[in-house]
N, C-alpha and C. Protein backbone atom coordinates (compact mmCIF):
# COMPACT_ATOMS: atom_id res chain seq x y z
N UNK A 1 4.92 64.90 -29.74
CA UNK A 1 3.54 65.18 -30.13
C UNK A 1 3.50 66.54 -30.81
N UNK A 2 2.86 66.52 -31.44
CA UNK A 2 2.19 67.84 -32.39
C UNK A 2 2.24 69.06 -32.00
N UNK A 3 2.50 70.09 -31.64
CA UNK A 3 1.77 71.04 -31.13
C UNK A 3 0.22 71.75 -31.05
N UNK A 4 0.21 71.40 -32.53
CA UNK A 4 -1.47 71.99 -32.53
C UNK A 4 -1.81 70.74 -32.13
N UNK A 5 -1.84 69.77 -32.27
CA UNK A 5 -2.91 68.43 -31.66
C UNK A 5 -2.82 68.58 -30.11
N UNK A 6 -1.51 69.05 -29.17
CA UNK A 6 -1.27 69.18 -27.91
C UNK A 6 -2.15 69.98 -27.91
N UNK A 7 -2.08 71.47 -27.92
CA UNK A 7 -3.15 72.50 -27.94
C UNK A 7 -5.16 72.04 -28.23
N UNK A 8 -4.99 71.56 -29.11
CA UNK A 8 -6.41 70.92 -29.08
C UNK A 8 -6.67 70.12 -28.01
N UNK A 9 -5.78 69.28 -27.91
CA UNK A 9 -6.66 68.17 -26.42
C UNK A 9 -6.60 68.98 -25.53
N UNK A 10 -5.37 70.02 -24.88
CA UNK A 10 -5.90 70.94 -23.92
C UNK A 10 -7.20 71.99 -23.60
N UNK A 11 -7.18 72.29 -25.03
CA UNK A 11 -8.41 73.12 -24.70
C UNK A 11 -9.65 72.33 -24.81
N UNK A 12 -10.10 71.30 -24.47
CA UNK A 12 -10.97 70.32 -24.17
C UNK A 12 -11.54 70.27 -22.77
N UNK A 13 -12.52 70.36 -21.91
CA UNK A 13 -12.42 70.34 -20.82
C UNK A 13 -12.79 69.30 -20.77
N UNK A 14 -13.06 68.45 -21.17
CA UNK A 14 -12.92 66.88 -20.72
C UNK A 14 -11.54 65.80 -20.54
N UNK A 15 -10.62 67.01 -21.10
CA UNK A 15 -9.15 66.09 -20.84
C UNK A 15 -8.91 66.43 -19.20
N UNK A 16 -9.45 67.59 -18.90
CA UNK A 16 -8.81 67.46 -17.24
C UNK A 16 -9.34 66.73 -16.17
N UNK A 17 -8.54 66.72 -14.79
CA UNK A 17 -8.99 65.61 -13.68
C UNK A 17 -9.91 65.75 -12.76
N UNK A 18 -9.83 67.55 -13.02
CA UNK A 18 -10.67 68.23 -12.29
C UNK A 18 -12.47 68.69 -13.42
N UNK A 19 -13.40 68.81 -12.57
CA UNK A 19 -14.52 69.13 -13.45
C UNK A 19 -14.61 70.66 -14.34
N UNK A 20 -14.49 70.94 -15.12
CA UNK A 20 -14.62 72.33 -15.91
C UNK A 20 -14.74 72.69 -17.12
N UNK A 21 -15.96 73.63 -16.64
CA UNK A 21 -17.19 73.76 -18.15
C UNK A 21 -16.69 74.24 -19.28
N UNK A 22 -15.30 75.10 -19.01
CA UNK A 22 -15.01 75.50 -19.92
C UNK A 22 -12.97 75.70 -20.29
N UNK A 23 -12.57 75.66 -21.12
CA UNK A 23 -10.93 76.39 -20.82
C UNK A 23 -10.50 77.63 -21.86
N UNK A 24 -10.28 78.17 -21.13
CA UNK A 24 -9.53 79.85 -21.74
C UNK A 24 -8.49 79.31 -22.53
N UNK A 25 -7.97 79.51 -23.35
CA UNK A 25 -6.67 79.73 -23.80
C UNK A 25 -6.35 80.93 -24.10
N UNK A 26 -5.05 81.18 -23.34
CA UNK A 26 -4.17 82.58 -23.57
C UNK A 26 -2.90 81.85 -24.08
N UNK A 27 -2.63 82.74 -25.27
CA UNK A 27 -0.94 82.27 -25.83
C UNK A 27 0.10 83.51 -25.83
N UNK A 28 1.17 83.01 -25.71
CA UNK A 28 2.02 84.10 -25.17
C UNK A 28 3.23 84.21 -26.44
N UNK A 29 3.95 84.79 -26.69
CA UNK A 29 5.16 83.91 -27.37
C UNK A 29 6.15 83.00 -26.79
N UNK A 30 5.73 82.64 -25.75
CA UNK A 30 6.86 81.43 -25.38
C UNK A 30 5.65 80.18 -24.96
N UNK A 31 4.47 80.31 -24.46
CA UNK A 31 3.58 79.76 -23.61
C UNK A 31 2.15 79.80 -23.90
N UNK A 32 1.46 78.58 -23.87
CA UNK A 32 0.21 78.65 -23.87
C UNK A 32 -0.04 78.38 -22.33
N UNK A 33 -1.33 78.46 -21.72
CA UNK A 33 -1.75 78.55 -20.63
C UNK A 33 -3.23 78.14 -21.24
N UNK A 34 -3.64 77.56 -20.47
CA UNK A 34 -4.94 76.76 -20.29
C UNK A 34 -5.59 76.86 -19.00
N UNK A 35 -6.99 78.08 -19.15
CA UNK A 35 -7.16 78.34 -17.50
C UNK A 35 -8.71 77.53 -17.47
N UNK A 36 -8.94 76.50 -16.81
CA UNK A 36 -9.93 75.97 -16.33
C UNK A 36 -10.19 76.86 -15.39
N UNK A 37 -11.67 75.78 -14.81
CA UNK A 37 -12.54 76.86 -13.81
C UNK A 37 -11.70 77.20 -12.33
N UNK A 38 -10.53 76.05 -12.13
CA UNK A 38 -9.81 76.05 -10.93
C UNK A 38 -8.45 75.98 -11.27
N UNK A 39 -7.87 75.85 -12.24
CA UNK A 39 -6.25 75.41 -12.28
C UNK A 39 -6.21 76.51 -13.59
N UNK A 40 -4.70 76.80 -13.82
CA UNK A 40 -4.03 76.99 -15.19
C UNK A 40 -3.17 76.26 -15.32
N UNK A 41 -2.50 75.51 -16.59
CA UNK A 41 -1.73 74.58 -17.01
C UNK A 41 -0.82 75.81 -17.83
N UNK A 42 0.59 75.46 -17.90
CA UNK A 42 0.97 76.78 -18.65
C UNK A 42 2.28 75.70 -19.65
N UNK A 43 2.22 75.73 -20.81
CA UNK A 43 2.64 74.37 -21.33
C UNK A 43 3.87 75.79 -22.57
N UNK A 44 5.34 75.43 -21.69
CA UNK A 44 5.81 76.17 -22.97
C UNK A 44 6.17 75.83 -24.13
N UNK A 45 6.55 76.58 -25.30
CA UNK A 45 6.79 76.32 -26.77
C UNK A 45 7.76 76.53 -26.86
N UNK A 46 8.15 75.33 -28.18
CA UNK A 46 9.57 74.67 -28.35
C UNK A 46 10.21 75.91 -28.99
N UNK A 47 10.55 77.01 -28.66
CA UNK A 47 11.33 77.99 -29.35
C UNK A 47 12.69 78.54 -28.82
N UNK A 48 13.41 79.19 -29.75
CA UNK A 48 14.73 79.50 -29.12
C UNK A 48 14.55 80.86 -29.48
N UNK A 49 14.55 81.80 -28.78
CA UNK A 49 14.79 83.82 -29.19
C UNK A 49 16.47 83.75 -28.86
N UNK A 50 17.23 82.99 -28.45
CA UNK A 50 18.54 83.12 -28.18
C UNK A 50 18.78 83.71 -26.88
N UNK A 51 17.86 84.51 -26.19
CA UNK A 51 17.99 84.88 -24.90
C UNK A 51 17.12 83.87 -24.49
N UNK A 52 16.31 82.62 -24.62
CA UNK A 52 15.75 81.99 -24.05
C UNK A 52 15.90 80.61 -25.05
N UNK A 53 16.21 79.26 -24.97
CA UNK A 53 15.95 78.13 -25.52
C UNK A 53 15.38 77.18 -25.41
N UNK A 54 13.68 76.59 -25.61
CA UNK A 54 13.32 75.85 -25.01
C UNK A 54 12.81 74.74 -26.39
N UNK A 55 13.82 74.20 -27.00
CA UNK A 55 13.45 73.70 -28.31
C UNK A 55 14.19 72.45 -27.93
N UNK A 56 14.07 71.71 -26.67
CA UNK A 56 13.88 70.20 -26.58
C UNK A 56 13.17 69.87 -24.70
N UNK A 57 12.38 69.12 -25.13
CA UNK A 57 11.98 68.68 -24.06
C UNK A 57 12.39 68.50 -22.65
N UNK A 58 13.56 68.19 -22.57
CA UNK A 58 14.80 68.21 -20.94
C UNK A 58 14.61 69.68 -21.04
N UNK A 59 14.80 70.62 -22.02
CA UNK A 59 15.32 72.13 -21.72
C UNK A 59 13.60 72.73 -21.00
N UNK A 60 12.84 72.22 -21.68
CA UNK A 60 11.44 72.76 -21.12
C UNK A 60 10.92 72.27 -20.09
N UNK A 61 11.39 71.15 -19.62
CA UNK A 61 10.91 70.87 -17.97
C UNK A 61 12.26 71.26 -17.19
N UNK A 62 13.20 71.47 -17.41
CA UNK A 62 14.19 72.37 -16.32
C UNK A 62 13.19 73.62 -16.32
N UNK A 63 13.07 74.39 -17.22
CA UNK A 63 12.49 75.92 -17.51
C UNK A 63 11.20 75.67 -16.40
N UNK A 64 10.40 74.76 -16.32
CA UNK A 64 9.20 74.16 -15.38
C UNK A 64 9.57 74.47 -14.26
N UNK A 65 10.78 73.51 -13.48
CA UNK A 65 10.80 73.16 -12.78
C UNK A 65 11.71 74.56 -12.10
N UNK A 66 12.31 75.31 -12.51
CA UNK A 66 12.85 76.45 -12.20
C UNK A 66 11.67 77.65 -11.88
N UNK A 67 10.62 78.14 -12.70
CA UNK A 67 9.99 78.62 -12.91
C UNK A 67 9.04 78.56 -11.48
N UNK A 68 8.87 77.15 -11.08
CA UNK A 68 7.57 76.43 -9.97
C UNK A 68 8.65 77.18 -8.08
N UNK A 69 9.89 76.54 -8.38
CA UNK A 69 10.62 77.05 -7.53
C UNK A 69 11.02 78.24 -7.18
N UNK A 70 11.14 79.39 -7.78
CA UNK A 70 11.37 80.69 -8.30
C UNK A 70 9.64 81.09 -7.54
N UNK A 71 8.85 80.71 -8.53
CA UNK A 71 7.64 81.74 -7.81
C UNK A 71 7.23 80.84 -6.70
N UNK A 72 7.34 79.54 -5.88
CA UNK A 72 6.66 79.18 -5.16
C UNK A 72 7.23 79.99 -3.83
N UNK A 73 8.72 80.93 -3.50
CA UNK A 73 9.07 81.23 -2.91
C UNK A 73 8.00 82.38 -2.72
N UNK A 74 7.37 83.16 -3.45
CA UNK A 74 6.72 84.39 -3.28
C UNK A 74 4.90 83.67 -3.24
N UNK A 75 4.83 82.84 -3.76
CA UNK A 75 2.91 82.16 -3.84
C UNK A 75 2.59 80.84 -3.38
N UNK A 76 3.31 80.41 -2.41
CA UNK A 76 3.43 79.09 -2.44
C UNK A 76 2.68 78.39 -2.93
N UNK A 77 1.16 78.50 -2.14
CA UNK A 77 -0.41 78.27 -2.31
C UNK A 77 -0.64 78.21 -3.92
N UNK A 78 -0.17 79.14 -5.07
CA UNK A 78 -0.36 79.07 -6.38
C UNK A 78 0.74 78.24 -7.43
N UNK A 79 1.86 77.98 -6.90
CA UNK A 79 2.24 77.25 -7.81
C UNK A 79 2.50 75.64 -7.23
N UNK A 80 1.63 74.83 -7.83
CA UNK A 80 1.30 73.39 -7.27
C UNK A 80 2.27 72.45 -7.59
N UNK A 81 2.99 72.78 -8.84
CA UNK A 81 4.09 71.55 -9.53
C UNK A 81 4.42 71.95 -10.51
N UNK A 82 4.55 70.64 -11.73
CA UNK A 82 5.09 70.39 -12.79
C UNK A 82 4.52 69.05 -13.31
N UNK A 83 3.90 69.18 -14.26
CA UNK A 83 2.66 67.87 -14.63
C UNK A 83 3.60 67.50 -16.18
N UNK A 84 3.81 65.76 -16.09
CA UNK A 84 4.22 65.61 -17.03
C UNK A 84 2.41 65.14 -18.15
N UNK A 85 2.90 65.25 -19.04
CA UNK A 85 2.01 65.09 -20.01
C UNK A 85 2.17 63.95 -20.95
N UNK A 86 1.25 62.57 -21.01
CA UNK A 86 1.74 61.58 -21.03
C UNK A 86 0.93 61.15 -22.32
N UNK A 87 1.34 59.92 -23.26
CA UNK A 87 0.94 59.48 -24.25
C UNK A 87 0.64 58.05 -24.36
N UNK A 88 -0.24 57.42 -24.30
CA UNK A 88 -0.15 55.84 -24.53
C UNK A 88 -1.39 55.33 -25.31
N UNK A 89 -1.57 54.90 -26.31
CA UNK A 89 -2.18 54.28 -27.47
C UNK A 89 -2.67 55.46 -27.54
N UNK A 90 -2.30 56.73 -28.04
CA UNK A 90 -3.19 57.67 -28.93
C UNK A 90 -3.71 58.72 -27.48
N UNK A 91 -3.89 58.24 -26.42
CA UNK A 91 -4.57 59.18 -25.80
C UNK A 91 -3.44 60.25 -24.86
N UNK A 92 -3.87 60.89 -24.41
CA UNK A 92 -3.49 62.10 -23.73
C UNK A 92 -3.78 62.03 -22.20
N UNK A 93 -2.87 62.58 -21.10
CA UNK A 93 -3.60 62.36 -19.58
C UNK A 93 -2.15 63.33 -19.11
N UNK A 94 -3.27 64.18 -18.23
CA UNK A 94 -1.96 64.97 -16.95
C UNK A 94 -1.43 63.82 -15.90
N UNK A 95 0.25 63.45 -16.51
CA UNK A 95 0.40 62.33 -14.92
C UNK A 95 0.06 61.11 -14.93
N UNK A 96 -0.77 60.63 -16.36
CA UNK A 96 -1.28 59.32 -16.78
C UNK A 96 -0.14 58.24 -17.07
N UNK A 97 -0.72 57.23 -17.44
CA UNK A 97 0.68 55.94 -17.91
C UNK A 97 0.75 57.00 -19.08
N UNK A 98 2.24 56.29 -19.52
CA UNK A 98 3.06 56.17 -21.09
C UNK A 98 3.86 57.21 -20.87
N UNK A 99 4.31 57.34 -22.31
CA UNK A 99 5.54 58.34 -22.88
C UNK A 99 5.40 59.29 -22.64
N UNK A 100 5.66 60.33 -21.74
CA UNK A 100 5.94 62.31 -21.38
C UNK A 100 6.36 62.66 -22.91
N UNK A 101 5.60 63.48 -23.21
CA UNK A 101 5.61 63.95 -24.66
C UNK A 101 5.49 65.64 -24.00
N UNK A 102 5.34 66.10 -23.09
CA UNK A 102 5.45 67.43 -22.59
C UNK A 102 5.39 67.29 -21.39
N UNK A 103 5.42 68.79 -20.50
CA UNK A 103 5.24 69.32 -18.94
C UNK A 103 4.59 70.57 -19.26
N UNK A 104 3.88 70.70 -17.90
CA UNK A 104 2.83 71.65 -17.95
C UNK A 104 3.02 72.19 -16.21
N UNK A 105 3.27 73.74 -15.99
CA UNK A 105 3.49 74.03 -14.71
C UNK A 105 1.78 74.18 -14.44
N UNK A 106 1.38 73.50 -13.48
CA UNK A 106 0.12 73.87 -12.95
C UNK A 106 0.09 74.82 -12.00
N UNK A 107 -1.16 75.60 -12.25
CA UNK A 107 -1.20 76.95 -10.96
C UNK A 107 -2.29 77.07 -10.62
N UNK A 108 -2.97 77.32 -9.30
CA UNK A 108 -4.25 77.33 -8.97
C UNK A 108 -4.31 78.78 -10.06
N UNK A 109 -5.57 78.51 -10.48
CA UNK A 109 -5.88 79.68 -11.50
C UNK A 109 -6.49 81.04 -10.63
N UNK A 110 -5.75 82.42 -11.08
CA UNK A 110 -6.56 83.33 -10.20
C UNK A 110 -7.58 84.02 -10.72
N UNK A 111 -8.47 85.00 -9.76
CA UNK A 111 -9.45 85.41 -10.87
C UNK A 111 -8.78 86.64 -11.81
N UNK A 112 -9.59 86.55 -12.61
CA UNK A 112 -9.32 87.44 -13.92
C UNK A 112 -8.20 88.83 -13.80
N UNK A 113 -9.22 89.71 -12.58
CA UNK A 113 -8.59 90.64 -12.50
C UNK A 113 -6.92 91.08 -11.67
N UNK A 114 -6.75 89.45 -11.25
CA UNK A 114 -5.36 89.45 -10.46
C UNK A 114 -4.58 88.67 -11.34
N UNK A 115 -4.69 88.51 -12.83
CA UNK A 115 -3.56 87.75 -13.13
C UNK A 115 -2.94 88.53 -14.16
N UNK A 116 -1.34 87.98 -13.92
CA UNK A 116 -0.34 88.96 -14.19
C UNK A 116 -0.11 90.35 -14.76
N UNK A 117 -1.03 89.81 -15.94
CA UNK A 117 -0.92 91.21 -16.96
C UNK A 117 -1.75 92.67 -16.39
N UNK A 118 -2.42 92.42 -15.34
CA UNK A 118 -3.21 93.39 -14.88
C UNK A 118 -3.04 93.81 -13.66
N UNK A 119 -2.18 92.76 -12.74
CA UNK A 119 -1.76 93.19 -11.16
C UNK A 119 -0.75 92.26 -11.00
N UNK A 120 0.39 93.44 -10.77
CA UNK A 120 2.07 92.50 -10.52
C UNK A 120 1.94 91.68 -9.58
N UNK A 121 1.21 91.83 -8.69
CA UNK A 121 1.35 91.51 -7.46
C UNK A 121 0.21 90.25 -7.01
N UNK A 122 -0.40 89.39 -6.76
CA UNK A 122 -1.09 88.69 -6.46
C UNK A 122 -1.40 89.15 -4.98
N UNK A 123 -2.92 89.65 -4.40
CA UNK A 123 -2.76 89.84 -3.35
C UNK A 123 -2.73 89.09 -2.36
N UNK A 124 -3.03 87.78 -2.64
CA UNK A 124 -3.11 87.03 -1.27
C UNK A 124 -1.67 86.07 -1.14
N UNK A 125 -0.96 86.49 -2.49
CA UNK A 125 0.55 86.38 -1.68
C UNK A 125 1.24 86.42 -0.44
N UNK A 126 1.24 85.57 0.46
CA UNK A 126 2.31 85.69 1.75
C UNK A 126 3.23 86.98 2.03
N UNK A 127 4.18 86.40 1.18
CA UNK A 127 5.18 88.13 0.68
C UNK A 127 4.87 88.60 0.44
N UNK A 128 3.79 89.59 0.05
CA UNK A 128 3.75 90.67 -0.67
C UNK A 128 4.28 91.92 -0.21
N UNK A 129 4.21 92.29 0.96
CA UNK A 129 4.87 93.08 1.47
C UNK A 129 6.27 93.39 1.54
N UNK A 130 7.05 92.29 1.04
CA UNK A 130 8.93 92.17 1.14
C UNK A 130 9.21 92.23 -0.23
N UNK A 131 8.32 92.48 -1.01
CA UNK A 131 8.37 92.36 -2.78
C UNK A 131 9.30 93.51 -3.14
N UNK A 132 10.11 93.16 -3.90
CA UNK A 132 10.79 94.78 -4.53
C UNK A 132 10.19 95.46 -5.69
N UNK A 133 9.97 96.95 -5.10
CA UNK A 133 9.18 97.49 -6.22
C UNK A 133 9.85 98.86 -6.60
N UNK A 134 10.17 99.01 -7.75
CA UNK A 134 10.91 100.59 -8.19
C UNK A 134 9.95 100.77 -9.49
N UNK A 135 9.14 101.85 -8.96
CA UNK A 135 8.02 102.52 -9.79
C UNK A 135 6.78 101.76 -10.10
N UNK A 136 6.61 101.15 -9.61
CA UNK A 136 5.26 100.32 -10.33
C UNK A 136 5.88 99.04 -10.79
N UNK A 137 7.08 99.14 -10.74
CA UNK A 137 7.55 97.69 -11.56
C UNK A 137 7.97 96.29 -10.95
N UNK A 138 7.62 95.55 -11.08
CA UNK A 138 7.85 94.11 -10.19
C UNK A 138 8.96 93.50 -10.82
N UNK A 139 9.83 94.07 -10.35
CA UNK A 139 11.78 93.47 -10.95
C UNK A 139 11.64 92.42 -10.98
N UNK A 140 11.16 91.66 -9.48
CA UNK A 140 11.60 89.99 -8.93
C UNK A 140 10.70 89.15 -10.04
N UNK A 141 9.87 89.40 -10.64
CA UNK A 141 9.38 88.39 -11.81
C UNK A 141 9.50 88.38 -13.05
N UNK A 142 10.47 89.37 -13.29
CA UNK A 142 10.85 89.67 -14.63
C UNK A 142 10.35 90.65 -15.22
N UNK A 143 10.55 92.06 -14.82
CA UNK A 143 10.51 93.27 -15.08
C UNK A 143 8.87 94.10 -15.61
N UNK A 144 7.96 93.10 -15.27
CA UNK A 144 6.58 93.44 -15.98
C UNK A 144 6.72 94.84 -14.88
N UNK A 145 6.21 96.06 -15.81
CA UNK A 145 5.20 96.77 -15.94
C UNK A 145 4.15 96.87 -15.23
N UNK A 146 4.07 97.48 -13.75
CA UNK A 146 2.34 97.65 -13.28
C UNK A 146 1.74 99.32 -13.66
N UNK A 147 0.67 99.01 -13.52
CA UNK A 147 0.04 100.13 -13.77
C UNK A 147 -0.66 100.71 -12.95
């Protein structure tokens, strides 16, 4: 499937299972993310930087399914799965019949001011307290920057 046509039916809030008035889109260079009123869908892009390759479909649901395992150890409660993204006569569905044309890591969505780019740390994390931290920086998720 397309990418921009993927991106369009996501940001639709009538494609999801759950009710929501509206969806955010944040794009990253590897990742779009789609934050409804209760979930984020985080759907990555087919690219290769050479330190990262996700330019076929098997390579982007390993990257999923690594990613869900990796943080469910530190959020359990926030990372829910790995949603395949399905195709059959034209339409679109998280988990629906037909052809997986993508994966999408679902995450209970947090509020605004606790997600990533603004607080390393999620506070109602389990662990948070066993987290490794040298200077402000949250090593264990990949070196972001707190402030």
């Amino acid at each position: 499937m397309d990418l921009d046509r993927l991106v369009e039916r996501l940001s639709d809030p009538a494609f999801y299972p759950e009710p929501t008035r509206d969806v955010e889109v944040v794009q990253t260079h590897i990742s779009f993310i789609f934050l409804t009123d209760t979930h984020a869908y985080k759907v990555k892009k087919p690219v290769d930087y050479g330190f990262l390759d996700y330019t076929t479909l098997p390579k982007r649901l390993e990257c999923c399914k690594r990613e869900v395992a990796l943080n469910r150890r530190l959020c359990p409660d926030t990372y829910l799965g790995v949603m395949p993204l399905r195709e059959k006569d034209g339409a679109l569905s998280l988990g629906g019949p037909g052809e997986t044309v993508e994966y999408a890591v679902k995450m209970k969505r947090l509020p605004n001011d606790r997600r990533r780019g603004r607080r390393a740390v999620p506070p109602h994390c389990p662990n948070r307290r066993r987290l490794p931290r040298a200077g402000g920086a949250f090593a264990f998720g990949g070196g972001h920057q707190g402030s």
